[in-house]
Protein backbone atom coordinates (compact mmCIF):
# COMPACT_ATOMS: atom_id res chain seq x y z
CA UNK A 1 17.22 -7.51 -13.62
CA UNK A 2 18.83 -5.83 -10.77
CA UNK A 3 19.18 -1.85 -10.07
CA UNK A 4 22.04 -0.32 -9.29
CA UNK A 5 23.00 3.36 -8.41
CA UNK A 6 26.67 4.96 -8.60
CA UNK A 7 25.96 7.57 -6.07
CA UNK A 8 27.78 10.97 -6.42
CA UNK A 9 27.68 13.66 -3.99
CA UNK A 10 27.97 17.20 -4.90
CA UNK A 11 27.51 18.68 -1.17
CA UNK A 12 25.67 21.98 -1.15
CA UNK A 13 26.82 23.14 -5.12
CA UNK A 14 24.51 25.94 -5.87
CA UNK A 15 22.20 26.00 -3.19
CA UNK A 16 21.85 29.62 -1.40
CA UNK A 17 19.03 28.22 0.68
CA UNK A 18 20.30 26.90 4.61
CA UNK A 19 17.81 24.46 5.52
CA UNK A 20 17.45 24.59 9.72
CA UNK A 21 18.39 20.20 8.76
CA UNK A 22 21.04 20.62 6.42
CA UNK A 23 24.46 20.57 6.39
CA UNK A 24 25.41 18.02 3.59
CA UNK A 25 29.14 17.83 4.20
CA UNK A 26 28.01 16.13 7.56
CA UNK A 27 25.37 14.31 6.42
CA UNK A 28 26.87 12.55 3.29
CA UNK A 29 30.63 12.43 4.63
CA UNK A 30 31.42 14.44 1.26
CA UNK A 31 34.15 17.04 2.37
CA UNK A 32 34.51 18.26 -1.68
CA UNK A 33 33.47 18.70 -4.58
CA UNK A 34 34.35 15.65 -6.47
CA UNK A 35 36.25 16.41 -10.06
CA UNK A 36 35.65 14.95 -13.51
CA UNK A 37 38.48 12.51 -13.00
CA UNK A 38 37.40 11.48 -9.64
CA UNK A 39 33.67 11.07 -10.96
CA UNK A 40 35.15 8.27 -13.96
CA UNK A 41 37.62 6.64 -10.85
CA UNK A 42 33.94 6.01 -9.06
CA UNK A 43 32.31 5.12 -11.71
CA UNK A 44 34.76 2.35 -12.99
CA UNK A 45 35.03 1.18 -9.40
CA UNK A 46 31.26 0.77 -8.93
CA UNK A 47 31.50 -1.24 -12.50
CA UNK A 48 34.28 -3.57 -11.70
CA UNK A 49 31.58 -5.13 -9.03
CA UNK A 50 28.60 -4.63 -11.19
CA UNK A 51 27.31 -7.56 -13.87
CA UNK A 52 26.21 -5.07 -16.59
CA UNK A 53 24.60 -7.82 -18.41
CA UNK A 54 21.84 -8.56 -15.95
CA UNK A 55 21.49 -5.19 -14.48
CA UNK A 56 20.06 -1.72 -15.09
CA UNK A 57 23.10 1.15 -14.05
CA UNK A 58 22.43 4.78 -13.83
CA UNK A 59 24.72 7.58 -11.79
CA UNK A 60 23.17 9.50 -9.60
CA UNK A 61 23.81 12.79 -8.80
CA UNK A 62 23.26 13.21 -4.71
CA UNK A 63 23.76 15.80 -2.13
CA UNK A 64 23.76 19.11 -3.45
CA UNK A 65 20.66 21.13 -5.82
CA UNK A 66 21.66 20.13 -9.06
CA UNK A 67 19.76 22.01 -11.05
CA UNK A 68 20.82 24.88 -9.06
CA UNK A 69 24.08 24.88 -11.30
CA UNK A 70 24.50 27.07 -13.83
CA UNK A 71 23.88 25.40 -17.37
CA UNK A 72 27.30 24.76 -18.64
CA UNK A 73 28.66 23.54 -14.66
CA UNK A 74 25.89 21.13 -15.38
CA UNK A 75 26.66 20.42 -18.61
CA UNK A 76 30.36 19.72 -17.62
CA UNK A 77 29.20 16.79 -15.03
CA UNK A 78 26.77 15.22 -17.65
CA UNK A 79 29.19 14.99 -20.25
CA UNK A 80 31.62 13.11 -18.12
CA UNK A 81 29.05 10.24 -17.91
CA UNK A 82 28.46 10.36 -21.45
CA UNK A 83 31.28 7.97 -22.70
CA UNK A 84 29.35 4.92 -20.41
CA UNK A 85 26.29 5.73 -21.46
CA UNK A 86 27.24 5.08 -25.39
CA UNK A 87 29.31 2.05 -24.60
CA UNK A 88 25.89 0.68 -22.85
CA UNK A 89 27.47 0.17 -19.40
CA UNK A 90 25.08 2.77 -17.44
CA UNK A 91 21.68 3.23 -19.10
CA UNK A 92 20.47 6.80 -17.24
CA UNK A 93 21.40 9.70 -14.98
CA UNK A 94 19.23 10.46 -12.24
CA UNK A 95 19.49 14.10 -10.66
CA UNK A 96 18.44 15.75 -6.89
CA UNK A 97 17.16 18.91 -6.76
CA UNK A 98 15.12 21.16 -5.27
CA UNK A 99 11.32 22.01 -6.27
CA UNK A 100 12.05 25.79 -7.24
CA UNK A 101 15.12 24.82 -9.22
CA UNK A 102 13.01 23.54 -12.12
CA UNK A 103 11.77 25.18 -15.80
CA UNK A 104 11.60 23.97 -19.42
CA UNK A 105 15.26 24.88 -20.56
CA UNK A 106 16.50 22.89 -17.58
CA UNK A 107 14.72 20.44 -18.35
CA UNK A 108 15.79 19.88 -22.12
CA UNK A 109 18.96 20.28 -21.34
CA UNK A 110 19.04 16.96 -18.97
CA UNK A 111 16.92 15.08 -21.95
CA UNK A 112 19.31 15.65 -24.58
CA UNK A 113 22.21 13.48 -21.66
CA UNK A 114 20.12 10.75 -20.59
CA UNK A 115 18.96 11.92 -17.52
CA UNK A 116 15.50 9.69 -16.96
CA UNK A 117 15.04 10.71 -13.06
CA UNK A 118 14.54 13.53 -11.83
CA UNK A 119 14.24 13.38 -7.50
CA UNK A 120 13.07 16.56 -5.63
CA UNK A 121 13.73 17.27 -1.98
CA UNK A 122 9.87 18.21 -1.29
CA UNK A 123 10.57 16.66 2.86
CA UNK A 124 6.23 18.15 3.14
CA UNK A 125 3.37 19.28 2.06
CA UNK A 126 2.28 21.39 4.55
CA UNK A 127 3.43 25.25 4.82
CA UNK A 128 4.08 25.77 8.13
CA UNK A 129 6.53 22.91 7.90
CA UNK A 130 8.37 24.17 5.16
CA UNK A 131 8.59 27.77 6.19
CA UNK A 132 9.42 26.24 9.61
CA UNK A 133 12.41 24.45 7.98
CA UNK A 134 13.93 27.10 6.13
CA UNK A 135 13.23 25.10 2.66
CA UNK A 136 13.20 28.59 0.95
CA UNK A 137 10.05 27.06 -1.22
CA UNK A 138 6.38 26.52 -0.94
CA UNK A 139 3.94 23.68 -2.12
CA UNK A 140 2.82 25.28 -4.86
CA UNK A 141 6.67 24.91 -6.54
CA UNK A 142 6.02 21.32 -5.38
CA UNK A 143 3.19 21.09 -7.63
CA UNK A 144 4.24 22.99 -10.38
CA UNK A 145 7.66 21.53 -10.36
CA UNK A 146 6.27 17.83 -10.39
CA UNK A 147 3.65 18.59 -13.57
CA UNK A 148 6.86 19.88 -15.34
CA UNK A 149 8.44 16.67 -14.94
CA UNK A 150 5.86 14.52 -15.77
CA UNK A 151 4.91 16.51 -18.90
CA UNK A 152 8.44 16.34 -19.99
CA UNK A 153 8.63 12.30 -19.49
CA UNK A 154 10.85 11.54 -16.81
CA UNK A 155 9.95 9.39 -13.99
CA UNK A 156 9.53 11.70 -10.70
CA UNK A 157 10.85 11.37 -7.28
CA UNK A 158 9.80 13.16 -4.43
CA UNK A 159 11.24 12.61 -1.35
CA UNK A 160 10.08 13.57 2.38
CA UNK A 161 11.19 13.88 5.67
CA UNK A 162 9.51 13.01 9.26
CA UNK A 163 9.90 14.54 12.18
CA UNK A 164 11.02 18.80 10.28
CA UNK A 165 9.92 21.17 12.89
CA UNK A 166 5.97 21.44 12.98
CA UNK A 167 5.43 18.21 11.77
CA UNK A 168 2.45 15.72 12.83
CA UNK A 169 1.93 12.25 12.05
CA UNK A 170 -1.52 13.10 10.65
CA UNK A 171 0.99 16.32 8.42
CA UNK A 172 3.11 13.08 7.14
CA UNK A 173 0.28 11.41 6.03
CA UNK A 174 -0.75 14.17 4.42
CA UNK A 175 1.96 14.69 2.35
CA UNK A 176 2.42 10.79 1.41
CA UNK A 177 -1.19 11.53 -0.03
CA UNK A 178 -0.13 14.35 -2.03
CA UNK A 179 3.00 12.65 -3.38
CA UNK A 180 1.20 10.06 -5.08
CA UNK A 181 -1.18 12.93 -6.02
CA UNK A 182 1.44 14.35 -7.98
CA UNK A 183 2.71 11.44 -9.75
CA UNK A 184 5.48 10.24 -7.94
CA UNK A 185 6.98 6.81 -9.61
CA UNK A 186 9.59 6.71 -6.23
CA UNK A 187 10.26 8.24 -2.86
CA UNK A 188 12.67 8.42 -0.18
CA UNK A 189 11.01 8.53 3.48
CA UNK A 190 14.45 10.38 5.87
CA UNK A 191 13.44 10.74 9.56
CA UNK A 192 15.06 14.56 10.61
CA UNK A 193 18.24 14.32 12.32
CA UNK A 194 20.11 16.77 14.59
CA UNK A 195 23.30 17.08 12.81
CA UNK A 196 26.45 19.42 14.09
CA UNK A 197 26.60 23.39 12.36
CA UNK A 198 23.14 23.46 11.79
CA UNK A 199 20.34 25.75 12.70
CA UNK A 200 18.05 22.50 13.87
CA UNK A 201 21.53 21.71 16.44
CA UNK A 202 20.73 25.44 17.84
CA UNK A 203 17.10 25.06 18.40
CA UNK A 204 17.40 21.75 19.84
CA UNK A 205 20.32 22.97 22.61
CA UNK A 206 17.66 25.75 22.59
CA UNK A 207 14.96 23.38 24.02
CA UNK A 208 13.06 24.72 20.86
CA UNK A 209 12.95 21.19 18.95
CA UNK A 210 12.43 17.97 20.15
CA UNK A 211 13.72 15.29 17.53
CA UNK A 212 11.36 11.80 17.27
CA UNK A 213 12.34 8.79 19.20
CA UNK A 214 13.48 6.49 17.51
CA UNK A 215 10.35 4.14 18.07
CA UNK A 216 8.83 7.23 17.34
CA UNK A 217 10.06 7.73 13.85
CA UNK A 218 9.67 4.14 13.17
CA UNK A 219 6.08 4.18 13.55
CA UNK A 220 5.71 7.06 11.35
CA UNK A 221 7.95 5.67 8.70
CA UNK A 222 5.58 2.58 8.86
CA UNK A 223 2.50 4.12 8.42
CA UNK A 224 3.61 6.45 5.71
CA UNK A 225 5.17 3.20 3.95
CA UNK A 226 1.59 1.59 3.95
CA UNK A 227 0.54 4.35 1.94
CA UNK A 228 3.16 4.37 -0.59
CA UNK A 229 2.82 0.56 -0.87
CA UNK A 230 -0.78 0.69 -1.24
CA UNK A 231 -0.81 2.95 -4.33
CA UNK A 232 2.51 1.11 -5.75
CA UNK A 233 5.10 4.24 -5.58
CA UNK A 234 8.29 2.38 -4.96
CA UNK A 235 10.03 3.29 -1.66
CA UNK A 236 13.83 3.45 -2.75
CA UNK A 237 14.99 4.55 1.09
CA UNK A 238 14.05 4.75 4.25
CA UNK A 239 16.39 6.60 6.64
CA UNK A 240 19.63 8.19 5.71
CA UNK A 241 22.57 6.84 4.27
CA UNK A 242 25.37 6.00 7.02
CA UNK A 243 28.30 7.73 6.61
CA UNK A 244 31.40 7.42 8.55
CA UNK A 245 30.43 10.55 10.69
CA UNK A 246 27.01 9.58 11.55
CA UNK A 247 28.34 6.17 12.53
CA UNK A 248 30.65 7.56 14.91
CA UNK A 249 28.23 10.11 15.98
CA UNK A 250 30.99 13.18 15.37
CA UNK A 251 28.09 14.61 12.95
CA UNK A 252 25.19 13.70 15.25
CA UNK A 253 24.04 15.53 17.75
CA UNK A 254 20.61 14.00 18.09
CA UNK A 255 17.66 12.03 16.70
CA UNK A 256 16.17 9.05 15.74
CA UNK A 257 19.94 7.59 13.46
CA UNK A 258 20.01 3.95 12.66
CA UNK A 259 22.23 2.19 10.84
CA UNK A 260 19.29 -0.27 9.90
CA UNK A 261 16.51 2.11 10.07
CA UNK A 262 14.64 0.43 6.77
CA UNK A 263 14.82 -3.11 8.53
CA UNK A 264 13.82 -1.60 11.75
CA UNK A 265 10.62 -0.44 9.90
CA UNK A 266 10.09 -3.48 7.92
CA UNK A 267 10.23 -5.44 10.72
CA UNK A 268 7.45 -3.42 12.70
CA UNK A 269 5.65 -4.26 9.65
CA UNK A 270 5.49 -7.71 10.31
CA UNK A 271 5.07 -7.53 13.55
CA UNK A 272 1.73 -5.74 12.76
CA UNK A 273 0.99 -8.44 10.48
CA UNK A 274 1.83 -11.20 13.14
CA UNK A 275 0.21 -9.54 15.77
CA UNK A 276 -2.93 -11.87 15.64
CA UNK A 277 -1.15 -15.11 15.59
CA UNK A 278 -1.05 -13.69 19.66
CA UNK A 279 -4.62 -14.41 19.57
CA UNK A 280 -4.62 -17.85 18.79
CA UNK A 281 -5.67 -20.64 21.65
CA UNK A 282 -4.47 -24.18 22.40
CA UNK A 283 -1.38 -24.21 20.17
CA UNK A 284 2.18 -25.01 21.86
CA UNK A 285 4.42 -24.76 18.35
CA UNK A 286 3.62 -22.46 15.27
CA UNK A 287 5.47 -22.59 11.94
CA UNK A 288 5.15 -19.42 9.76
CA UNK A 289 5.59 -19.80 6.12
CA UNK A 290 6.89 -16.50 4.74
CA UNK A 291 7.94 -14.83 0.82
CA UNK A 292 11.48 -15.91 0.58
CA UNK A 293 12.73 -12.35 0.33
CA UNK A 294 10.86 -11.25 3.37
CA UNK A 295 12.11 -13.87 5.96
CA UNK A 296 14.55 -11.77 7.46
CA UNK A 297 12.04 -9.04 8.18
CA UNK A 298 9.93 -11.27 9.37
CA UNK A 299 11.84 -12.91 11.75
CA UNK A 300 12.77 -9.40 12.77
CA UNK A 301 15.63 -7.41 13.61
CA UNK A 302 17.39 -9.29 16.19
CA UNK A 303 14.83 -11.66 15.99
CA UNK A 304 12.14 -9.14 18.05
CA UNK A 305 9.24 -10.54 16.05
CA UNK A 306 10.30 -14.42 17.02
CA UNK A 307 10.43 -13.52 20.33
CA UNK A 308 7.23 -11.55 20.70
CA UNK A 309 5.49 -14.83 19.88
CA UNK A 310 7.72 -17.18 21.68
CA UNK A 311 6.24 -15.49 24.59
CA UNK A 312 3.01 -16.80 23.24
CA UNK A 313 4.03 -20.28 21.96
CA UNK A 314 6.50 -22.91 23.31
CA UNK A 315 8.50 -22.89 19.74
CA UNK A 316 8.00 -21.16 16.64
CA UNK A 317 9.54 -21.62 13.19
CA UNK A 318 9.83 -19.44 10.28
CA UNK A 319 10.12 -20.78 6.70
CA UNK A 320 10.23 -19.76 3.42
CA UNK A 321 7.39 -20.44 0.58
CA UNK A 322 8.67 -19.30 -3.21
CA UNK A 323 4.71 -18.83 -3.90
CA UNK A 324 3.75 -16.36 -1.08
CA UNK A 325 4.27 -12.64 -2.35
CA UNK A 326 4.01 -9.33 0.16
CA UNK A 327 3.56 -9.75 3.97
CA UNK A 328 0.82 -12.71 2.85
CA UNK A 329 2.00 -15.79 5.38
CA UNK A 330 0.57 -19.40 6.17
CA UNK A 331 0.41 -21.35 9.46
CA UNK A 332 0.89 -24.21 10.91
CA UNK A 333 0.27 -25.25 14.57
C-alpha cells in the first residue's frame, strides 16, 4: 500500500518566535493563508491522481506552528477535512508544530479529528544550537513535548536540521541519538539554508555564518541517515521541498540547495558501500546485482558511482535482483 500526503501550508500562522532560518513564505512558496474552500480545491485535486483503494491518504498540515492556533482557528481547519475522512478517502491528519506548543487539551482536541501524526520542528538537541537559532525553546520542551505524544498514542515526528549556527557533525549525531531516544516513529533531516529576509541572510553578509557545502551537508545527511536506518525510524525527507523560489534562487541567498538532495545522499551511500569493489585485483568487467528499488541510487546520480569504478574496471554493469533487500549487492567479474 502506498503513502500519500496532501501537503498544506499555513506559512508562519501563530508563531511569535523568528527563527535566524525561517522565513516560510520563502521557503514553501506559500504567499497566504490558504481558505477552507481552497483547502477542499487541493484536496480533491490531490485525489483525482490518487488510487484510494491501494493507498493510505492523510493531509498534512505544513509550514506554520499549528498548534500555535488558538483552539477554535484549529478547530475550523480540522473540520474542513472531516467530510473525507468519513467517506474513507483520507484516513489521518498529520500536524507541524513546534515543541513548546504542546499540552493535554491540545492534544485531545486533535484525537477527537483524526489527527494520528504529530511532527515537531526540534532541528537539535544541543542548547547552544537552539539558543543560537532563535528557536525560542529548549531540549527539555523537546523531551517533554515528545513523552506527551507518545503517552497520548500518536506516532511522533521529530525533525532536524544540519548545518543551524553552532552546529558540529559530532552535535548532529548527537541529536539523531536522542531522537530515537525519544521515540520518534519518522524524521525529516533539512540541511540550513540562507534564505532572503532572514536573520541567518544578515549574519552570513555579516561574515558571521558560514553555510555547509554542499558535499559538506551531504556527508552529514549520510551519516545521520545511518543512524536513523540502523534503529528503523523512517526518514520521510531529506532536504527541503523545492519551491518555485528556491529553484530560481530569488529566495536563496546561500547554502547547500538541491533539487535532488535525498538522491545526492543516497547515492553517497552506495558509493560507501561500493567503495571496496576498488579493491579488487585482476578483474577487467564487474556486474553488480542490486534491490530493484535501489538501482538508481546505485548507479548514482548522474551515474557518479558507475564512473568511480569504471576508472577501476574496463566495463561495469548494474542489474537488478527482486531477492536482494537494503544496500546488500552481489558480484560478478
Amino acid at each position: 500500500m502506498r503513502h500519500f500526503n496532501i501537503p498544506i501550508f499555513i506559512p508562519q500562522l501563530a508563531c511569535p518566535f523568528q527563527c535566524v532560518f525561517c522565513n516560510q513564505r520563502n521557503i514553501s512558496g506559500q504567499l497566504k493563508v490558504p481558505s477552507e474552500k481552497e483547502i477542499i480545491e487541493t484536496i480533491e485535486k490531490y485525489l483525482s491522481t490518487i488510487n484510494s483503494e491501494n493507498s493510505f491518504t492523510e493531509v498534512a498540515f505544513f509550514g506554520g506552528s499549528f498548534t500555535g492556533l488558538p483552539l477554535n482557528e484549529q478547530e475550523r481547519f480540522l473540520k474542513t477535512v472531516q467530510p473525507f475522512i468519513k467517506s474513507g478517502v483520507i484516513k489521518s491528519i498529520r500536524v507541524s508544530t513546534r515543541p513548546d506548543y504542546i499540552n493535554k487539551e491540545i492534544l485531545n482536541l486533535l484525537k477527537v479529528y483524526g489527527v494520528k501524526t504529530i511532527e515537531l520542528g526540534a532541528q537539535s538537541m544541543d542548547e547552544e544550537v537552539l539558543k543560537l537559532s532563535g528557536r525560542g525553546h529548549n531540549v527539555e520542551d523537546v523531551i517533554n513535548a515528545s513523552g506527551l505524544i507518545k503517552a497520548e498514542g500518536f506516532s511522533l515526528g521529530l525533525q532536524m536540521m544540519i548545518g543551524l549556527p553552532g552546529d558540529t557533525l559530532e552535535k548532529a549525531i548527537i541529536t539523531a541519538k536522542q531522537i530515537i531516544a525519544l521515540g520518534a516513529d519518522n524524521t525529516r533531516i533539512y540541511p540550513a539554508l540562507v534564505i532572503k529576509d532572514t536573520e541567518l541572510e544578515n549574519l552570513y553578509l555579516e561574515n558571521n555564518y558560514n553555510p555547509l557545502t554542499l558535499e559538506e551537508a551531504v556527508y552529514r545527511a549520510k551519516e545521520v541517515f545511518k543512524i536513523f536506518e540502523k534503529s528503523n525510524v523512517k526518514v520521510l525527507r531529506m532536504g527541503l521541498h523545492p519551491s518555485e523560489g528556491l529553484i530560481s534562487g530569488d529566495s536563496l541567498v546561500a547554502g547547500p540547495f538541491h533539487v535532488s538532495f535525498g538522491e545526492l545522499v543516497f547515492t553517497a551511500l552506495w558509493a560507501e558501500a561500493l567503495s571496496p569493489l576498488l579493491k579488487t585485483r585482476n578483474a577487467k568487467s564487474i556486474t553488480i546485482s542490486v534491490p530493484k528499488k535501489q538501482l538508481n541510487f546505485a548507479i548514482g546520480y548522474n551515474a557518479s558511482n558507475k564512473k568511480m569504478l569504471l576508472q577501476h574496471f574496463k566495463n561495469v554493469n548494474f542489474v537488478s535482483d527482486t531477492s536482494l533487500t537494503g544496500r546488500n549487492y552481489s558480484v560478478n567479474s
